[in-house]
C-alpha atoms as a PDB file:
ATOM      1  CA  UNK A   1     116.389  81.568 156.633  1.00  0.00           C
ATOM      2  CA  UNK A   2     114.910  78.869 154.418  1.00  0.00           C
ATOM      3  CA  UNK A   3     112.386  81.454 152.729  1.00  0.00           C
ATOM      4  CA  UNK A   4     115.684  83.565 151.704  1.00  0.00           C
ATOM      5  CA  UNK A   5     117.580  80.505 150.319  1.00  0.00           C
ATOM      6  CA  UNK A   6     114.223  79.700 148.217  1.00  0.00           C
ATOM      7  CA  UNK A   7     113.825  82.874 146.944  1.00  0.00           C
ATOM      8  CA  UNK A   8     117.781  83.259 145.967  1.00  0.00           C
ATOM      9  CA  UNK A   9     117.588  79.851 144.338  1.00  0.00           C
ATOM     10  CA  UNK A  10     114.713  80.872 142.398  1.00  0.00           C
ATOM     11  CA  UNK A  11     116.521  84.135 141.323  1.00  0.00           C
ATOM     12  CA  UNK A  12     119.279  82.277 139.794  1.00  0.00           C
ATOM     13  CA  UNK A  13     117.389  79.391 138.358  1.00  0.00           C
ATOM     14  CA  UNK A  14     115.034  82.064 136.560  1.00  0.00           C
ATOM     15  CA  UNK A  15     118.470  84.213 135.557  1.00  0.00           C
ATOM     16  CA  UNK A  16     120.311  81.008 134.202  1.00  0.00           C
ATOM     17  CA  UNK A  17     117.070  79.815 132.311  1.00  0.00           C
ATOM     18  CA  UNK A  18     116.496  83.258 130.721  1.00  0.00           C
ATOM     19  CA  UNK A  19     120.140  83.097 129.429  1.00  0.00           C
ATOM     20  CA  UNK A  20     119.634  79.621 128.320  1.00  0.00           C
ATOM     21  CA  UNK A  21     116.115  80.020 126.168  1.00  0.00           C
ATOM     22  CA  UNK A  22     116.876  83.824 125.035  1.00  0.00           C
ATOM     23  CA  UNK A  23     115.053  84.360 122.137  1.00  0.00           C
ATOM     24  CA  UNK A  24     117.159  85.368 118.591  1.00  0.00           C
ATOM     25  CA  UNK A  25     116.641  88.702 117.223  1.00  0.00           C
ATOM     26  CA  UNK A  26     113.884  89.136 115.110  1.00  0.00           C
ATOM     27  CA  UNK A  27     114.294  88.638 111.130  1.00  0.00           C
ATOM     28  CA  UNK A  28     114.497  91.096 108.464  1.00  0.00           C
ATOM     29  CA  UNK A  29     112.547  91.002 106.231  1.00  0.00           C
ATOM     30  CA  UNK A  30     113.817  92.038 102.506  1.00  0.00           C
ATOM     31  CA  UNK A  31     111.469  94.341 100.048  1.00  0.00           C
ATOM     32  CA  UNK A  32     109.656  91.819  97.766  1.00  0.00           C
ATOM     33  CA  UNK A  33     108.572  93.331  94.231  1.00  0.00           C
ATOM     34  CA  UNK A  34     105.052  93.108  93.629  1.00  0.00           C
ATOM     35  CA  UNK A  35     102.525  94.298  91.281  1.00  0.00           C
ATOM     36  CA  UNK A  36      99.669  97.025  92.092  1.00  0.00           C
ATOM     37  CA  UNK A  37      97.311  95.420  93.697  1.00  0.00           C
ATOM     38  CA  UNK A  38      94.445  95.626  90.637  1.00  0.00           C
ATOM     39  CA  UNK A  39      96.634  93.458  88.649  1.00  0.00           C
ATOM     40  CA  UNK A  40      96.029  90.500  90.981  1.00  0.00           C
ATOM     41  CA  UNK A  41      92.421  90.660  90.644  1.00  0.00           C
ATOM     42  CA  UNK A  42      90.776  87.805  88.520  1.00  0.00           C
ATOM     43  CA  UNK A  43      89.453  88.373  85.224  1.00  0.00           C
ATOM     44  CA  UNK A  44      85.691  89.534  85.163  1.00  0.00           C
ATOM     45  CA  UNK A  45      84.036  90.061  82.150  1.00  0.00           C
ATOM     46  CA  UNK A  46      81.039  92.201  83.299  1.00  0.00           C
ATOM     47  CA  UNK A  47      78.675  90.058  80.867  1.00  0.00           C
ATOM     48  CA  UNK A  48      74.873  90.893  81.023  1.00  0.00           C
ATOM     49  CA  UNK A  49      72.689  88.761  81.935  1.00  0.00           C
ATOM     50  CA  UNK A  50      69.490  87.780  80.465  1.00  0.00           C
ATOM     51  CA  UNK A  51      67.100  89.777  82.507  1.00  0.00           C
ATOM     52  CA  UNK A  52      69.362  93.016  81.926  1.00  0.00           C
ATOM     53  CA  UNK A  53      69.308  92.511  78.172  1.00  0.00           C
ATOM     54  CA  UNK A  54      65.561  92.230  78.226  1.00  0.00           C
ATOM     55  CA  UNK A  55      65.416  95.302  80.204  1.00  0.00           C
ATOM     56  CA  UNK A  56      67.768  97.303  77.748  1.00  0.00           C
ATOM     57  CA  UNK A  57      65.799  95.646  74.386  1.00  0.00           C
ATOM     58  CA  UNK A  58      63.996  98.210  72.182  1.00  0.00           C
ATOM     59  CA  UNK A  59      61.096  95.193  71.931  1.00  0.00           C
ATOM     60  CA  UNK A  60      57.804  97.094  72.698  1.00  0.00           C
ATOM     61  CA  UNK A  61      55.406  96.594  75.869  1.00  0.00           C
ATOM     62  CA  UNK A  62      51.814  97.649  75.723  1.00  0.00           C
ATOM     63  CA  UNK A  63      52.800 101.261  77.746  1.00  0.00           C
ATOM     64  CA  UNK A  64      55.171 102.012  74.673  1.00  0.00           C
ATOM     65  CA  UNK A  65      52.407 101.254  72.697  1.00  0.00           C
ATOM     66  CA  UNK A  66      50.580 103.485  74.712  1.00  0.00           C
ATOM     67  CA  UNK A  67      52.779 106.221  74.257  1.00  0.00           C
ATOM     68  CA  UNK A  68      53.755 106.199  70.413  1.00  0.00           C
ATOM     69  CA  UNK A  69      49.737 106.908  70.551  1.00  0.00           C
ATOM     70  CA  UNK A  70      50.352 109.753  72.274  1.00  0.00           C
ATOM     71  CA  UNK A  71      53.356 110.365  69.943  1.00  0.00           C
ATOM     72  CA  UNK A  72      51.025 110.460  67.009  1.00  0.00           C
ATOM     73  CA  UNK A  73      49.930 113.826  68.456  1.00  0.00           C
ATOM     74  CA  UNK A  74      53.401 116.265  68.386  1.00  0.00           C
ATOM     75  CA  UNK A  75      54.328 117.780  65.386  1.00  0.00           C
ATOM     76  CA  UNK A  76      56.489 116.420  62.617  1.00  0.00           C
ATOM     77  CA  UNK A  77      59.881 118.328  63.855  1.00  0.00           C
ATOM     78  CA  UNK A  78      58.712 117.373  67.249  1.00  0.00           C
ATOM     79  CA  UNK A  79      58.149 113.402  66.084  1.00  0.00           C
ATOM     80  CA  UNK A  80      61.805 113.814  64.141  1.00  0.00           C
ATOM     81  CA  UNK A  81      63.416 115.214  67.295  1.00  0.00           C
ATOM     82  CA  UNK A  82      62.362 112.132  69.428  1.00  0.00           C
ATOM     83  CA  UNK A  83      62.937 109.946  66.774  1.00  0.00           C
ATOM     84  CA  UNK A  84      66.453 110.756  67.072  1.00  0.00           C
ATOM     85  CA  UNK A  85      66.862 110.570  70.465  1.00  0.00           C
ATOM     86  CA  UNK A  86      65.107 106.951  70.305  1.00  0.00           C
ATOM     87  CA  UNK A  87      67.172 105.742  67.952  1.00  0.00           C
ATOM     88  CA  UNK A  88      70.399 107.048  69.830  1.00  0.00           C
ATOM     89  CA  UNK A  89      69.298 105.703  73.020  1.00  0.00           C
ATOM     90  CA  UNK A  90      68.717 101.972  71.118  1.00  0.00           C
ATOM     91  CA  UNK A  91      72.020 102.412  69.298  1.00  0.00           C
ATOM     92  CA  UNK A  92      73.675 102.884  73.110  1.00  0.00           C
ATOM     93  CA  UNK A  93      71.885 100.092  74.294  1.00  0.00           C
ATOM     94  CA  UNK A  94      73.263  98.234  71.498  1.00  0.00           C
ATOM     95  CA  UNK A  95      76.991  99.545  72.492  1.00  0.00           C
ATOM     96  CA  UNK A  96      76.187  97.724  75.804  1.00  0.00           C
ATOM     97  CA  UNK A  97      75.261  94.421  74.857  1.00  0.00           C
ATOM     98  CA  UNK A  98      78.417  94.097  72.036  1.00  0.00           C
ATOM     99  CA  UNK A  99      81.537  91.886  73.057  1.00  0.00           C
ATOM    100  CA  UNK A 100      83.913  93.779  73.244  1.00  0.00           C
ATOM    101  CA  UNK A 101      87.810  92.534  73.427  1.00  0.00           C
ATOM    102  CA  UNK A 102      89.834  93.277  76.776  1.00  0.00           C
ATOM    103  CA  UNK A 103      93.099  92.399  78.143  1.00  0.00           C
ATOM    104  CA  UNK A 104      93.548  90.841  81.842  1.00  0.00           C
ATOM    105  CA  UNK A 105      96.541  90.796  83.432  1.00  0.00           C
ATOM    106  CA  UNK A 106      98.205  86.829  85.091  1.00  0.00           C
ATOM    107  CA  UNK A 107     100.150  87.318  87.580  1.00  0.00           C
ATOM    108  CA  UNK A 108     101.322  84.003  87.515  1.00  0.00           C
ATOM    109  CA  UNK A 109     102.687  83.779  84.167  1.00  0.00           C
ATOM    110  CA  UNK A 110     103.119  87.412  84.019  1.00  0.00           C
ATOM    111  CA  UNK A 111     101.198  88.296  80.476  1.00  0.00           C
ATOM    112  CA  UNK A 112      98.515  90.053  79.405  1.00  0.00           C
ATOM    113  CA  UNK A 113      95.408  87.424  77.884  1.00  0.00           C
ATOM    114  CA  UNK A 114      92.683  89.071  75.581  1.00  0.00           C
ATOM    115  CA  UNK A 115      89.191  88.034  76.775  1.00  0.00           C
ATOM    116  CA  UNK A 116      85.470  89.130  75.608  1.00  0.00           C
ATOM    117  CA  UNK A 117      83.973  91.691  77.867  1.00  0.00           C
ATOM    118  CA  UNK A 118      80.031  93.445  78.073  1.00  0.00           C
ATOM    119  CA  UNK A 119      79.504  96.623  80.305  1.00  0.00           C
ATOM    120  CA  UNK A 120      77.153  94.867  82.866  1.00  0.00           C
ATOM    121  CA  UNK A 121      79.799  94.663  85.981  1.00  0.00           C
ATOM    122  CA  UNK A 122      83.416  93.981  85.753  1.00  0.00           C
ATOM    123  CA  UNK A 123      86.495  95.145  87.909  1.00  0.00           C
ATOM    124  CA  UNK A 124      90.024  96.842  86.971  1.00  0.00           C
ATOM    125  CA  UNK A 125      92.053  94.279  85.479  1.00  0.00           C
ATOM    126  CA  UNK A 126      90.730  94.996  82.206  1.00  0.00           C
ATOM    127  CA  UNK A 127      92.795  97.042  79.563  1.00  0.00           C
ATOM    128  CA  UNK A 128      92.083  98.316  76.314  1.00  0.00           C
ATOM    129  CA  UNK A 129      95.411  96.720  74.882  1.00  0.00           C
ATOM    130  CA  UNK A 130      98.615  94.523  75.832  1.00  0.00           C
ATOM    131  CA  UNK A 131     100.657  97.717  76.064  1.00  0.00           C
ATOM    132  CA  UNK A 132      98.367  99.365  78.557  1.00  0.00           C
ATOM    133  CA  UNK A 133      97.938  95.971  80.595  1.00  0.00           C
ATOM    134  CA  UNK A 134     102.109  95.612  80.845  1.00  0.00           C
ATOM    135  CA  UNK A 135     102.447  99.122  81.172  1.00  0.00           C
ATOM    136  CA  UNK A 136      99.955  99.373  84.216  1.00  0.00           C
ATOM    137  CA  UNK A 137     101.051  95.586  85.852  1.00  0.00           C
ATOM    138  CA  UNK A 138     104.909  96.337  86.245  1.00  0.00           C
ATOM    139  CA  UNK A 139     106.554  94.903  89.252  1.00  0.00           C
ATOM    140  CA  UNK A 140     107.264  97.628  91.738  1.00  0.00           C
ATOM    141  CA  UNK A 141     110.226  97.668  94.373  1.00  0.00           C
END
C-alpha cells in the first residue's frame, strides 16, 4: 500500500510541476531585409605582389636571351609576326599591373566607396561603378 501512495504522489507532484514550469510557445521570428550575401564581403583589392610583378616583367633572363638568338634565324614576316604577339602579350601584362578604380559596397553605412584595384586576387564586392554597386547591394525582403 505504501508503494501505491508513493507512486500516486509522485504522479501528481510531476503533473502539478509540469503545469507550473510549462514552457511559452516558441517566438516568431519576423523576415529581416538583408543584402546578397557578396555585398557583405570586405573590400579586397587583388593587388600584385612583388614576386608576381617580377614574374609578369618583360625584363630579359639569359634563356630569353637565348632564344631571341634563335629568333635571329626565322624570316622577316616570321620575326614581325612574333614581334606582335610579344608586344601584345607585354601590353597585357601591363593591363595587369595598372590601378584600376573599383567600387566596394559598406554595409554599414550603406554606400558604395571607390578604391584602387590590380587583377592579382580579389573577391565580388567590386563594381565597375556606383550604379552597378547600389544596383547589385539592394536590401532584399
Amino acid at each position: 500500500m505504501p508503494l501505491k501512495i508513493s507512486i500516486s504522489l509522485i504522479v501528481i507532484i510531476s503533473t502539478l510541476f509540469s503545469l507550473i514550469a510549462s514552457l511559452p510557445a516558441p517566438p516568431i521570428f519576423e523576415r529581416v531585409p538583408h543584402y546578397p550575401g557578396l555585398c557583405y564581403l570586405p573590400p579586397e583589392s587583388g593587388l600584385c605582389s612583388t614576386i608576381e610583378l617580377q614574374q609578369k616583367s618583360p625584363v630579359q633572363t639569359g634563356l630569353e636571351n637565348n632564344i631571341n638568338e634563335q629568333f635571329n634565324k626565322f624570316s622577316e614576316e616570321e620575326k614581325l609576326h612574333k614581334w606582335e604577339t610579344s608586344v601584345e602579350n607585354e601590353e597585357n601584362i601591363l593591363d595587369e599591373t595598372k590601378l584600376t578604380t573599383k567600387f566596394y559596397f559598406d554595409s554599414v553605412t550603406a554606400q558604395c566607396y571607390a578604391f584602387s584595384t590590380q587583377e592579382c586576387g580579389g573577391n565580388q564586392n567590386r563594381f565597375g561603378s556606383v550604379e552597378e554597386c547600389l544596383d547589385v547591394c539592394k536590401l532584399e525582403f
